[in-house]
N, C-alpha and C. Protein backbone atom coordinates (compact mmCIF):
# COMPACT_ATOMS: atom_id res chain seq x y z
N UNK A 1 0.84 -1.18 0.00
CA UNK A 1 0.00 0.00 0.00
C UNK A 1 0.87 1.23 0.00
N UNK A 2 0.21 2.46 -0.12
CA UNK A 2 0.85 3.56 -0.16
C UNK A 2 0.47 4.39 0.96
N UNK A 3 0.56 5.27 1.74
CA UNK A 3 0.76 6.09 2.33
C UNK A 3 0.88 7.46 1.23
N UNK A 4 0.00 8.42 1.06
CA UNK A 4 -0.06 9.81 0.41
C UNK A 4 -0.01 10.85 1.39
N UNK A 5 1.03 11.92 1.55
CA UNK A 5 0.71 13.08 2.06
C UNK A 5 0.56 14.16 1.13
N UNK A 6 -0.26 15.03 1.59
CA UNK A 6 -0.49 16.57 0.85
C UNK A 6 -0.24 17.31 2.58
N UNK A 7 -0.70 18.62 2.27
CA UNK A 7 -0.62 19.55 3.02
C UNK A 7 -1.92 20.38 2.43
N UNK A 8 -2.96 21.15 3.26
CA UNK A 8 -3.61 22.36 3.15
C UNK A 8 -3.45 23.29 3.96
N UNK A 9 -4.03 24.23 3.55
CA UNK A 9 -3.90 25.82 3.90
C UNK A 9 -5.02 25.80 5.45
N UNK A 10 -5.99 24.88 5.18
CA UNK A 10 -7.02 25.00 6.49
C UNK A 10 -7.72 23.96 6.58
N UNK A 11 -8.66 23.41 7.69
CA UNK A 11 -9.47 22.05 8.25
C UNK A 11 -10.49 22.23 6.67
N UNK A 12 -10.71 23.26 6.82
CA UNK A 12 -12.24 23.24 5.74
C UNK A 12 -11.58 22.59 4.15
N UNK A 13 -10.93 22.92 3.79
CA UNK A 13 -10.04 22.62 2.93
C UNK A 13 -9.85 20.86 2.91
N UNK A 14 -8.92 20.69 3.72
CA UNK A 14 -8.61 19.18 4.37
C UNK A 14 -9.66 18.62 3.28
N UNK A 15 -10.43 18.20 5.00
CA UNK A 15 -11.81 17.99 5.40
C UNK A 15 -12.39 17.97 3.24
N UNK A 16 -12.78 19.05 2.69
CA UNK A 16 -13.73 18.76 1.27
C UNK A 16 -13.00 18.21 0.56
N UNK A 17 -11.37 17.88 0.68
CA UNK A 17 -10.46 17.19 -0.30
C UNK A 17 -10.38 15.73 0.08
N UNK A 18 -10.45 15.74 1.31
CA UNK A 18 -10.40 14.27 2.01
C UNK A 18 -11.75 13.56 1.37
N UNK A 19 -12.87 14.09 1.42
CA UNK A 19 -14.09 13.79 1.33
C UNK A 19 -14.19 13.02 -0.25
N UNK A 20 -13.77 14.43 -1.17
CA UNK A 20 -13.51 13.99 -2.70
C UNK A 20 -12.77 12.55 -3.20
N UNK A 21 -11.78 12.50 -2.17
CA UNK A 21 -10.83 11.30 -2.77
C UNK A 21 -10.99 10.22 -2.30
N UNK A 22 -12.06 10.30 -1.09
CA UNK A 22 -12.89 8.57 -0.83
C UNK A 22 -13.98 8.49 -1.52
N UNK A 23 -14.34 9.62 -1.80
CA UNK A 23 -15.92 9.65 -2.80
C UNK A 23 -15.65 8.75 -3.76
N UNK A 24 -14.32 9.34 -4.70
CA UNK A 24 -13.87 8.71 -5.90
C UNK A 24 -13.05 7.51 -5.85
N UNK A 25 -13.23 6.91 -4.97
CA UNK A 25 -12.35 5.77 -4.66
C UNK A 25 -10.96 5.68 -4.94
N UNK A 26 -10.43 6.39 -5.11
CA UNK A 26 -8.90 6.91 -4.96
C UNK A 26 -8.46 6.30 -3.87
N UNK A 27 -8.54 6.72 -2.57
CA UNK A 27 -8.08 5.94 -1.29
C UNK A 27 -9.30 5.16 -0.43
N UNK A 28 -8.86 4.25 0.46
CA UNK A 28 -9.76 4.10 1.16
C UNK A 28 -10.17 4.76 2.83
N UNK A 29 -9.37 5.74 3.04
CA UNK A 29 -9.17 6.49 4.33
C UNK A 29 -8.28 7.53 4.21
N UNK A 30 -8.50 8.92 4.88
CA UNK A 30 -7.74 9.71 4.36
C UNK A 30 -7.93 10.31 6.04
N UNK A 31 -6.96 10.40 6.60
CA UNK A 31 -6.71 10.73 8.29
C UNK A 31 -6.23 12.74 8.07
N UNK A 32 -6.53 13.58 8.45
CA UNK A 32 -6.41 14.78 8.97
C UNK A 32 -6.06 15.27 9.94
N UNK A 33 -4.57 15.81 10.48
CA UNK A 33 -4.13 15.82 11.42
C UNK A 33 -4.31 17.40 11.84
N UNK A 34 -4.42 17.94 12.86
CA UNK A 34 -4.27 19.03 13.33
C UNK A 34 -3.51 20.09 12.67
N UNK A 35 -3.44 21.40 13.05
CA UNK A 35 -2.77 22.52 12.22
C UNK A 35 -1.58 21.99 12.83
N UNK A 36 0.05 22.08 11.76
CA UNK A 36 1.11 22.36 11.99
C UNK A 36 1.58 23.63 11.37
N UNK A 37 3.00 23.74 11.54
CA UNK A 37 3.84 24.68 11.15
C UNK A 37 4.67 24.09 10.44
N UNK A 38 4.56 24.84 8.61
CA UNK A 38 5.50 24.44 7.65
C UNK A 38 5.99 25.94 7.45
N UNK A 39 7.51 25.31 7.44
CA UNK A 39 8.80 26.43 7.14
C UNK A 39 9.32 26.04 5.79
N UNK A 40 9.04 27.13 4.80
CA UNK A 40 10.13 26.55 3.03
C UNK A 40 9.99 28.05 2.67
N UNK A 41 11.22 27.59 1.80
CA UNK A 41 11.35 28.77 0.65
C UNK A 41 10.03 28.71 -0.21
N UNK A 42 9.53 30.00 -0.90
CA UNK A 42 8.56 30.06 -2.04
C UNK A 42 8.77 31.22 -2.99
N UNK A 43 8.94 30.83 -3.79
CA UNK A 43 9.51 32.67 -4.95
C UNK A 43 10.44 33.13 -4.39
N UNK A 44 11.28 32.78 -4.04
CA UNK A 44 13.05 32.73 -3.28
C UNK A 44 12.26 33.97 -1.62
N UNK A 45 11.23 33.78 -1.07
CA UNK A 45 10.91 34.02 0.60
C UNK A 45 10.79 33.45 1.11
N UNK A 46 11.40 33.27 2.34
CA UNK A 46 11.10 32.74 3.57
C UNK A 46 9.77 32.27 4.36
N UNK A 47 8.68 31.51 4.15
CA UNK A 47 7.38 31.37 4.27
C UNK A 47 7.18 30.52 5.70
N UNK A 48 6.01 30.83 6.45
CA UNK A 48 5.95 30.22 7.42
C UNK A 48 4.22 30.24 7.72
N UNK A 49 4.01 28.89 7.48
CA UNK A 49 2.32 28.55 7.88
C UNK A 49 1.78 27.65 8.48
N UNK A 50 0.86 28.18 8.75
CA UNK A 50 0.13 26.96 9.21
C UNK A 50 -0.96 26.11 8.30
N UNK A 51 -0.83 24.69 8.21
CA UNK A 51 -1.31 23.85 7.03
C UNK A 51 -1.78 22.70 8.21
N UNK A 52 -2.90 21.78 7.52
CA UNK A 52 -3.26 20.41 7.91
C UNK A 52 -2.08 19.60 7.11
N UNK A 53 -1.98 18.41 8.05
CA UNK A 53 -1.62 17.05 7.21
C UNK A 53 -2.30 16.31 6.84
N UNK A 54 -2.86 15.56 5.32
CA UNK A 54 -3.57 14.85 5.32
C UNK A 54 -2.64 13.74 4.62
N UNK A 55 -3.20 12.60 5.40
CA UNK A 55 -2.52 11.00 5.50
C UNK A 55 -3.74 10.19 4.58
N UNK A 56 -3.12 9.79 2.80
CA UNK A 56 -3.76 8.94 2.27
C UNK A 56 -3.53 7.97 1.99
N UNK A 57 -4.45 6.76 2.32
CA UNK A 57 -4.03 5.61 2.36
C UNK A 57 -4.77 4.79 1.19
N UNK A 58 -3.47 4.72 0.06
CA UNK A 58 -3.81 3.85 -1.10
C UNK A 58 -3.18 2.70 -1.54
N UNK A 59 -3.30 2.83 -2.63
CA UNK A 59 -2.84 1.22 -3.60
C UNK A 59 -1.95 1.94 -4.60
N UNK A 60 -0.35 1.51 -5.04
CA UNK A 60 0.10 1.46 -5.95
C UNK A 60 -0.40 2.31 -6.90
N UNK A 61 -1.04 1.15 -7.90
CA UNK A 61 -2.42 1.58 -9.11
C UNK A 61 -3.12 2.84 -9.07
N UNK A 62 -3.33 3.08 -7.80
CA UNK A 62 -4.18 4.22 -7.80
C UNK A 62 -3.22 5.69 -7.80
N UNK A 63 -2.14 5.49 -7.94
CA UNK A 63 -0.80 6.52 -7.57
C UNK A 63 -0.86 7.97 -8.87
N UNK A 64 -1.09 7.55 -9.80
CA UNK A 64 -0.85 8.26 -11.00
C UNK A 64 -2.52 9.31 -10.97
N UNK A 65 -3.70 8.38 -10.67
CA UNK A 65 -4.79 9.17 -11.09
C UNK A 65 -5.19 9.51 -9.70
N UNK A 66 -4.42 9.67 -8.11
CA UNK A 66 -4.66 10.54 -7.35
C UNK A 66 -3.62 11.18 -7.30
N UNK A 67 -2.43 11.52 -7.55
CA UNK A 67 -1.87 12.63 -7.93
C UNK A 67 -2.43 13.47 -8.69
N UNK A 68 -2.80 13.04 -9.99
CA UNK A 68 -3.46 14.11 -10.90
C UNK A 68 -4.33 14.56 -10.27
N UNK A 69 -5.70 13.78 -9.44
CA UNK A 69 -6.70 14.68 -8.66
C UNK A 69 -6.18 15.35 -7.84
N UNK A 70 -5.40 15.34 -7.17
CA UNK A 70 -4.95 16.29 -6.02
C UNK A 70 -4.42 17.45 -6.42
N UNK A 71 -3.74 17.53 -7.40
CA UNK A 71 -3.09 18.39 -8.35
C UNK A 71 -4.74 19.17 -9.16
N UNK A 72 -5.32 18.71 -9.46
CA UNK A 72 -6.33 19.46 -10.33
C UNK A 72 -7.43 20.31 -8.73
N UNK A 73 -7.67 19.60 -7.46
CA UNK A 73 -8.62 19.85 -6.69
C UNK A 73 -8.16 20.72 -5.64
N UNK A 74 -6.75 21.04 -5.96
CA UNK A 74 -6.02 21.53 -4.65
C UNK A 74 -5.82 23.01 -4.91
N UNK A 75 -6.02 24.05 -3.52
CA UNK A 75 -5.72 25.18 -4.41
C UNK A 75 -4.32 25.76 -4.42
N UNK A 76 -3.04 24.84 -4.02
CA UNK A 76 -1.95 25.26 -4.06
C UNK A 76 -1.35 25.31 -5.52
N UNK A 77 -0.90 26.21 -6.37
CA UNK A 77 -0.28 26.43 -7.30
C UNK A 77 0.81 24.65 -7.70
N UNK A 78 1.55 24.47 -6.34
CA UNK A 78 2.68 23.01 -6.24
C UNK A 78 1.75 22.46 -5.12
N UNK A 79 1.15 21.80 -4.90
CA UNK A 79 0.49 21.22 -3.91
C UNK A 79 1.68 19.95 -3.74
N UNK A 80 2.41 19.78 -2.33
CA UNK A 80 2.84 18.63 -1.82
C UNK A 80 2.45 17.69 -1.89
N UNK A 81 3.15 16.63 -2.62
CA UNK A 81 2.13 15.17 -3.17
C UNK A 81 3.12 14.28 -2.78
N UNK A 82 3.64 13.49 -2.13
CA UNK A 82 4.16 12.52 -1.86
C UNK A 82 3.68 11.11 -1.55
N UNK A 83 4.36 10.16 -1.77
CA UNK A 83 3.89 9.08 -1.48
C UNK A 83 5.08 7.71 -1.07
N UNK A 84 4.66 7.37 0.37
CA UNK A 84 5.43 6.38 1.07
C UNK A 84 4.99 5.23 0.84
N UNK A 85 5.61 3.98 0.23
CA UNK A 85 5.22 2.49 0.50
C UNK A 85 5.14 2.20 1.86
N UNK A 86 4.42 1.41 2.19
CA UNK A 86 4.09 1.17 3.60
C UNK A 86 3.49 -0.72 3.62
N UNK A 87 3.75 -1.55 4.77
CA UNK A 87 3.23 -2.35 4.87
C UNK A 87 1.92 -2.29 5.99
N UNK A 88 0.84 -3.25 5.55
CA UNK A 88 -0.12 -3.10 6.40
C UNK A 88 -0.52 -4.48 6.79
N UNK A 89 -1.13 -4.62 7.91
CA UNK A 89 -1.34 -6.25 8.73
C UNK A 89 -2.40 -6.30 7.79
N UNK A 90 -2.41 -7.65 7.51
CA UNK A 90 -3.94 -8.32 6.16
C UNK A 90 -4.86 -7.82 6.60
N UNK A 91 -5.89 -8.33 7.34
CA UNK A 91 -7.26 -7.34 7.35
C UNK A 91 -7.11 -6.05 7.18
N UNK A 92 -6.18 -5.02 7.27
CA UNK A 92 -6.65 -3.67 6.97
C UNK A 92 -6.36 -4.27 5.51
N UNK A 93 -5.10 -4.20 4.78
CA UNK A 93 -4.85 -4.29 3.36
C UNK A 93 -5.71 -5.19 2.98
N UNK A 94 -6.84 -5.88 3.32
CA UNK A 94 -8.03 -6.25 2.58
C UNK A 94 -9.10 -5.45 2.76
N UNK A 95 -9.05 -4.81 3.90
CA UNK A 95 -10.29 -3.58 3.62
C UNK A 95 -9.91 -2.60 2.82
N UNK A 96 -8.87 -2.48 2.65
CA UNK A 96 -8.10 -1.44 2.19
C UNK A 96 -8.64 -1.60 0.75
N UNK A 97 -8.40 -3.09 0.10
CA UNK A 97 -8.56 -3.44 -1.39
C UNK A 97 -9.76 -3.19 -1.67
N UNK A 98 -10.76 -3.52 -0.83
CA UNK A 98 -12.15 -3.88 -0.78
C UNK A 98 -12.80 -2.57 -1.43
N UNK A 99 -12.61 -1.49 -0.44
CA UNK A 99 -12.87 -0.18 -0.44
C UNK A 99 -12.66 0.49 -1.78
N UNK A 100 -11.44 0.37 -2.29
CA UNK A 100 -10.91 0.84 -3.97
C UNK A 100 -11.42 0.13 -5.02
N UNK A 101 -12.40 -1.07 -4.79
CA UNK A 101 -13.16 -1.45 -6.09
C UNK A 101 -13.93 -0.98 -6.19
N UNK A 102 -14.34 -0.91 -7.56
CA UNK A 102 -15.09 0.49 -8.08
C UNK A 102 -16.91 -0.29 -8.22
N UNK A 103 -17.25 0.53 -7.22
CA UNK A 103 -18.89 0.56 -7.33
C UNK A 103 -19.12 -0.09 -5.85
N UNK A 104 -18.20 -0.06 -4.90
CA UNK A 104 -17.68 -0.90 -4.05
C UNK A 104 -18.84 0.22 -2.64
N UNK A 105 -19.41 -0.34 -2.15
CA UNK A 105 -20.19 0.34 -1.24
C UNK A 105 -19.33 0.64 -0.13
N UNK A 106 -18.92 2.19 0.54
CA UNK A 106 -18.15 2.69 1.29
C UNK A 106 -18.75 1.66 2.75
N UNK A 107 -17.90 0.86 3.38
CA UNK A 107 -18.18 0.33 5.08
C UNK A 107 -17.45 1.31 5.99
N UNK A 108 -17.68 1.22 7.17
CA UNK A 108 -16.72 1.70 8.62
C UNK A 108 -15.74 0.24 8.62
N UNK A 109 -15.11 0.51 8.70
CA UNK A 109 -13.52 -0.07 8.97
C UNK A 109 -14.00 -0.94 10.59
N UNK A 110 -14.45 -0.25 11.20
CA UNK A 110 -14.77 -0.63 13.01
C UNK A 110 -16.07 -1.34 13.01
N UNK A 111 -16.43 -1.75 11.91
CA UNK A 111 -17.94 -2.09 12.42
C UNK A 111 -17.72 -3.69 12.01
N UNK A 112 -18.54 -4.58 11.94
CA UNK A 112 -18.44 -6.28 12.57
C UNK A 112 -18.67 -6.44 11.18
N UNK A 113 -18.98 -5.53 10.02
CA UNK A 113 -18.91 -6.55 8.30
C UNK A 113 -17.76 -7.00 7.53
């Protein structure tokens, strides 16, 4: 599986991008972490903000056409797109699979199906 980070500008933000990319089955969980503080250069200045982390959790396959969405839905000019291989214990990486087939009815992860 993959592990995706982006960064936004605010929760509200996050939050309608997170929403979009389980809608579209892109990932199957997309975690939103609290405001941090990102420090980088931008147009050769010194920039300092505060952004969400959002943690997406995909498949390989799905790597190329959620980059492009994130890139088309995001309102950062370079929106931070990265992506970590990651191993996951079988039952999640089968809910995980489950979730990304297409027409695939969204479950809770926590619930007994």
């Amino acid at each position: 599986m993959l592990v995706v980070l982006t960064t936004t500008s605010s929760f509200d933000e996050a939050d309608a991008l997170a929403g979009k990319i389980v809608e579209s089955r892109l990932a199957a969980c997309v975690q939103i972490l609290p405001q941090m503080r990102s420090v980088y250069v931008w147009e050769g200045k010194m920039q300092r903000e505060n952004e969400c982390l959002l943690l997406i959790k995909t498949l390989p396959e799905k790597w190329d056409e959620l980059s492009a969405f994130i890139s088309a839905n995001h309102s950062y000019d370079v929106p931070e797109i990265i992506a970590i291989r990651a191993n996951a214990a079988e039952p999640y990486l089968a809910w995980l699979k489950a979730q990304l087939r297409s027409g695939k009815t969204p479950e809770d992860p926590k619930s007994d199906n």
